[in-house]
Structure formats: structure tokens, C-alpha cells
C-alpha atoms as a PDB file:
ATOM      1  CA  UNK A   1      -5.528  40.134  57.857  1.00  0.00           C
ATOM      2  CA  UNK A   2      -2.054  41.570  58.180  1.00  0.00           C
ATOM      3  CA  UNK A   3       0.466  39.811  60.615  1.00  0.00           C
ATOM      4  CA  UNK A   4       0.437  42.610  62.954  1.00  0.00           C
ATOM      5  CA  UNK A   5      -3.312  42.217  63.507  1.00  0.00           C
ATOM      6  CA  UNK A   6      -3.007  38.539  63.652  1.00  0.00           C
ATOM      7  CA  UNK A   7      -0.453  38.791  66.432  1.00  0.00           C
ATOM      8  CA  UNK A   8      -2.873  40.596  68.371  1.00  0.00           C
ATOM      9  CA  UNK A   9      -5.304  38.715  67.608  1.00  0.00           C
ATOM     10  CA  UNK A  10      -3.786  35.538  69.265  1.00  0.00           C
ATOM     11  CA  UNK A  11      -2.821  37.752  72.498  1.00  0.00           C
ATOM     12  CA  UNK A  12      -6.194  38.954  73.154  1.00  0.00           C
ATOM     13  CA  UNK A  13      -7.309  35.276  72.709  1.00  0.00           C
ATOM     14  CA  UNK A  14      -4.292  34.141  74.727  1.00  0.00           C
ATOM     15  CA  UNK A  15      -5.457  35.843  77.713  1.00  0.00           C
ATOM     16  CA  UNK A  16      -9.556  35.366  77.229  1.00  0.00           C
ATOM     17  CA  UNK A  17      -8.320  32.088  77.425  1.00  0.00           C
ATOM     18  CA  UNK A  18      -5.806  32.079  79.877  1.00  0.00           C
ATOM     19  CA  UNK A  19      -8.635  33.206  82.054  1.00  0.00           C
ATOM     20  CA  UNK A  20     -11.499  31.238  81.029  1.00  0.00           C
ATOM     21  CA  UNK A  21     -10.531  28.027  83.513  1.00  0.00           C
ATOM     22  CA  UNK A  22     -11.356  30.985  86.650  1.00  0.00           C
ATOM     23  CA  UNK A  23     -14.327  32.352  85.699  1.00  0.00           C
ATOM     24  CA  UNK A  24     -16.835  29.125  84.681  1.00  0.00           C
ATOM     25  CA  UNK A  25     -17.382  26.023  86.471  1.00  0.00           C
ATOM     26  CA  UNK A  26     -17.925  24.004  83.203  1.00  0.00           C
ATOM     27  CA  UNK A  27     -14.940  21.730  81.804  1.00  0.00           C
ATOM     28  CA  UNK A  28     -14.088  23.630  78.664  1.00  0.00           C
ATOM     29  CA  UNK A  29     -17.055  24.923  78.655  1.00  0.00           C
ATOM     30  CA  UNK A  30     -18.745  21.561  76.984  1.00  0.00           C
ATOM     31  CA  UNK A  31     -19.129  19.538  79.603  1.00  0.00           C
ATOM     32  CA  UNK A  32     -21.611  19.582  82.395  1.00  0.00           C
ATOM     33  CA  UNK A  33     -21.914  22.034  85.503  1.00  0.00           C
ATOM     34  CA  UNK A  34     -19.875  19.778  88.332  1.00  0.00           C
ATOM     35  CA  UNK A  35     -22.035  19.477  91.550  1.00  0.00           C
ATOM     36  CA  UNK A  36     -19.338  20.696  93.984  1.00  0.00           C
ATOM     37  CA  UNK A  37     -16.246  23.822  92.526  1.00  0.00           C
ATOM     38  CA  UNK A  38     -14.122  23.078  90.095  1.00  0.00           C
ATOM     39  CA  UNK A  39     -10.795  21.954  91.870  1.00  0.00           C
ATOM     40  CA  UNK A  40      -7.453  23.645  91.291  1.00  0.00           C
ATOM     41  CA  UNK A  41      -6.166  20.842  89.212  1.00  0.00           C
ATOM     42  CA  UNK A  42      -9.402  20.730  86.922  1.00  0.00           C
ATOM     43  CA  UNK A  43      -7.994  24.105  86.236  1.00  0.00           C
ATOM     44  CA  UNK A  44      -4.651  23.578  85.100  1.00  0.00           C
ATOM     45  CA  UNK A  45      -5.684  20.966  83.473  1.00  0.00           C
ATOM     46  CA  UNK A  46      -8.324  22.905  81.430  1.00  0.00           C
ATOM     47  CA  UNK A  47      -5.495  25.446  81.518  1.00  0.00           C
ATOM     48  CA  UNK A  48      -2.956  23.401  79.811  1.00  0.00           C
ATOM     49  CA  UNK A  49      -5.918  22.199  77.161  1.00  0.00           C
ATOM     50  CA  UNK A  50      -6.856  25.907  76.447  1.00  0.00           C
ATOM     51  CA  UNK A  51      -2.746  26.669  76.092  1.00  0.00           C
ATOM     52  CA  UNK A  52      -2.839  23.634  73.137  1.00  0.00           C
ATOM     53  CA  UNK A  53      -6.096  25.113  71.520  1.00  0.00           C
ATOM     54  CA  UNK A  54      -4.523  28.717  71.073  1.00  0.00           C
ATOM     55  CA  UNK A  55      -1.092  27.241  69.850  1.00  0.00           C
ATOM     56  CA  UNK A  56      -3.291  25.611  67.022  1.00  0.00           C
ATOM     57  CA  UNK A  57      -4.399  28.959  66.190  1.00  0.00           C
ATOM     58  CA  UNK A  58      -1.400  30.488  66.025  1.00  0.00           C
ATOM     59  CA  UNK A  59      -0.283  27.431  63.855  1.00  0.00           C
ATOM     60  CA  UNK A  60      -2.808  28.163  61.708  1.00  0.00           C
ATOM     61  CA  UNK A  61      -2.725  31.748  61.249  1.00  0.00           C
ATOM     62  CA  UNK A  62       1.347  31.359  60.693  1.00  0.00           C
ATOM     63  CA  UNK A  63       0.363  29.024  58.291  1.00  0.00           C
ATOM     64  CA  UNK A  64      -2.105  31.157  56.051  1.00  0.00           C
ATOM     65  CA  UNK A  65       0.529  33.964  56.525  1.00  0.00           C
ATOM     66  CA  UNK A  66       3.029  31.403  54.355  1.00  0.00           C
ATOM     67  CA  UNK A  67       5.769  30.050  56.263  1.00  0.00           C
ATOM     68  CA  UNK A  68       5.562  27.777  59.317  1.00  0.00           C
ATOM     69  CA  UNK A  69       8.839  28.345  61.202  1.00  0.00           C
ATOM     70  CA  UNK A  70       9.688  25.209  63.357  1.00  0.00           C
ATOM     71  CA  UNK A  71      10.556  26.150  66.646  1.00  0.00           C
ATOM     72  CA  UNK A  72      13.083  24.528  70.046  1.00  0.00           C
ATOM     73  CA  UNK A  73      11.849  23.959  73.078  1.00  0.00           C
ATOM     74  CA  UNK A  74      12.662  27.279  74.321  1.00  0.00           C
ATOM     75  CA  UNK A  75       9.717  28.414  72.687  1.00  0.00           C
ATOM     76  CA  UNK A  76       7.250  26.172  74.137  1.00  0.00           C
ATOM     77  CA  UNK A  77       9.073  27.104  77.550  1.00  0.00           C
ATOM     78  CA  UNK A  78       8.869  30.967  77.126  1.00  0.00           C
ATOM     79  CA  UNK A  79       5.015  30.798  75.447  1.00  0.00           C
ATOM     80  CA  UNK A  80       3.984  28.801  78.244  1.00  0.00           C
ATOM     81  CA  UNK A  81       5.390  30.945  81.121  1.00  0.00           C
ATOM     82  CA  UNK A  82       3.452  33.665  78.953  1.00  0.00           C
ATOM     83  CA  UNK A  83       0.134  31.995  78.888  1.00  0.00           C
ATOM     84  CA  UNK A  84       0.463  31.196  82.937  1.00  0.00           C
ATOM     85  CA  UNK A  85       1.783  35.294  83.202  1.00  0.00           C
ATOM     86  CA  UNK A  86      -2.112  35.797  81.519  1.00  0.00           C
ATOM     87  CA  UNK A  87      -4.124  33.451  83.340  1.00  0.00           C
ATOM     88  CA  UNK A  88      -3.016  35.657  86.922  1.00  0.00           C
ATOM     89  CA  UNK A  89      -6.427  37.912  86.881  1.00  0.00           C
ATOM     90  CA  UNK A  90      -8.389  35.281  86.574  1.00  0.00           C
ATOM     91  CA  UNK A  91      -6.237  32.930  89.550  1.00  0.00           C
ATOM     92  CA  UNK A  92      -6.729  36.341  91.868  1.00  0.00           C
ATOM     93  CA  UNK A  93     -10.039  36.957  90.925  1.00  0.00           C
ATOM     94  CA  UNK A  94     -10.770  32.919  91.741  1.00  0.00           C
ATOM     95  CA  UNK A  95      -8.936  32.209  94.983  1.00  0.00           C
ATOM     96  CA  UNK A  96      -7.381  35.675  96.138  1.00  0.00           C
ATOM     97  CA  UNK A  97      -9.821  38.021  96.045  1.00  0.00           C
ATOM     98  CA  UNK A  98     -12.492  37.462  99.065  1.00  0.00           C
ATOM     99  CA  UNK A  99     -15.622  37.535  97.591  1.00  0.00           C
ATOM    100  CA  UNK A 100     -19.423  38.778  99.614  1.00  0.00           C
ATOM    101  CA  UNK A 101     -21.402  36.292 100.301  1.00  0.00           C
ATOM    102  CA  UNK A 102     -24.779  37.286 100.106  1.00  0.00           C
ATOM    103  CA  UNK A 103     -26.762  37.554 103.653  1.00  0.00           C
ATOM    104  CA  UNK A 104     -30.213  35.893 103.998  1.00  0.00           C
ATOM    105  CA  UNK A 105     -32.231  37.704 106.960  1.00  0.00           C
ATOM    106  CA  UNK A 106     -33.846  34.944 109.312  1.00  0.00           C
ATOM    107  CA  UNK A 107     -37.297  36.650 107.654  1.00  0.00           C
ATOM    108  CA  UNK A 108     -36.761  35.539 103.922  1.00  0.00           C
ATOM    109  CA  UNK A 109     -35.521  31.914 105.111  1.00  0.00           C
ATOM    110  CA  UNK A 110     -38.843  30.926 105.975  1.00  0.00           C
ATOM    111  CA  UNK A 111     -40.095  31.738 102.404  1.00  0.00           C
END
């Protein structure tokens, strides 16, 4: 794998899982459907875990590339401003976007 294909590599999985927290109701998708929707903060906080997971990739693909650069805070800052500049189709999708619900005629109720 060249480094130009691993760079795009962690992007597209960057933003599959930037959006992943808006478009499931399972925590990380292990744990068990929740009775009730996911809250907000379930979400960033699967968000945040999900931000982690792909910065482990990217460690590791840096490292079978050869040289693990150690990086300031400024990265961390600017990567995770990134990863929340991802995760904005799935937030609109979630709570902007007014979605249909579906209409049940008073004839199918009683079925």
C-alpha cells in the first residue's frame, strides 16, 4: 500500500466513522439496541471513541510505512476539528433534516 492510498484510506474511514454515531442506535455498534433514541451525548461520546479508534489506525499504518512522527497538541486540535467537520451529514441527517413519519389509516389499526 503506498502512502498516498493509505492517506485516503484513513479519510474515507474518518468520515464512515465520523458518521456512524447518526445513523445506528447501537453503542459502537456492540452493544445492545437502547429502548428509547440514543441521546446527543451518547453520541459524542461514541463520537469521541470512534475519533480514538481511527487515530490507532493511522498510528498503525504510519507505523508500517516506517517512521512514527510524534506530534504537539496542535495536531490533536486540528484532526479533531476535522473529524467533527466529517461527522456534519450524519448530525443533519439525525436532528436537522425532518424526517416522514409514516401514516397508519384508522382501517389498518384495527389489524
Amino acid at each position: 500500500m503506498t502512502q498516498a492510498s493509505a492517506v485516503w484510506l484513513v479519510v474515507l474511514v474518518a468520515f464512515l466513522a465520523a458518521n456512524l454515531p447518526f445513523f445506528h442506535q447501537r453503542i459502537l455498534l456492540l452493544g445492545p439496541l437502547p429502548q428509547q433514541q440514543k441521546s446527543l451525548w451518547w453520541r459524542l461520546l461514541e463520537l469521541v471513541c470512534w475519533y480514538f479508534l481511527v487515530g490507532l489506525l493511522a498510528l498503525g499504518l504510519e507505523w508500517r510505512a516506517g517512521q512514527v512522527v510524534s506530534q504537539g497538541w496542535e495536531f490533536y486540535a486540528i484532526t479533531a476539528a476535522l473529524f467533527l467537520t466529517l461527522a456534519f451529514p450524519g448530525f443533519v441527517f439525525r436532528y436537522l433534516m425532518h424526517h416522514r413519519q409514516p401514516v397508519i389509516s384508522p382501517s389498518l389499526e384495527s389489524l
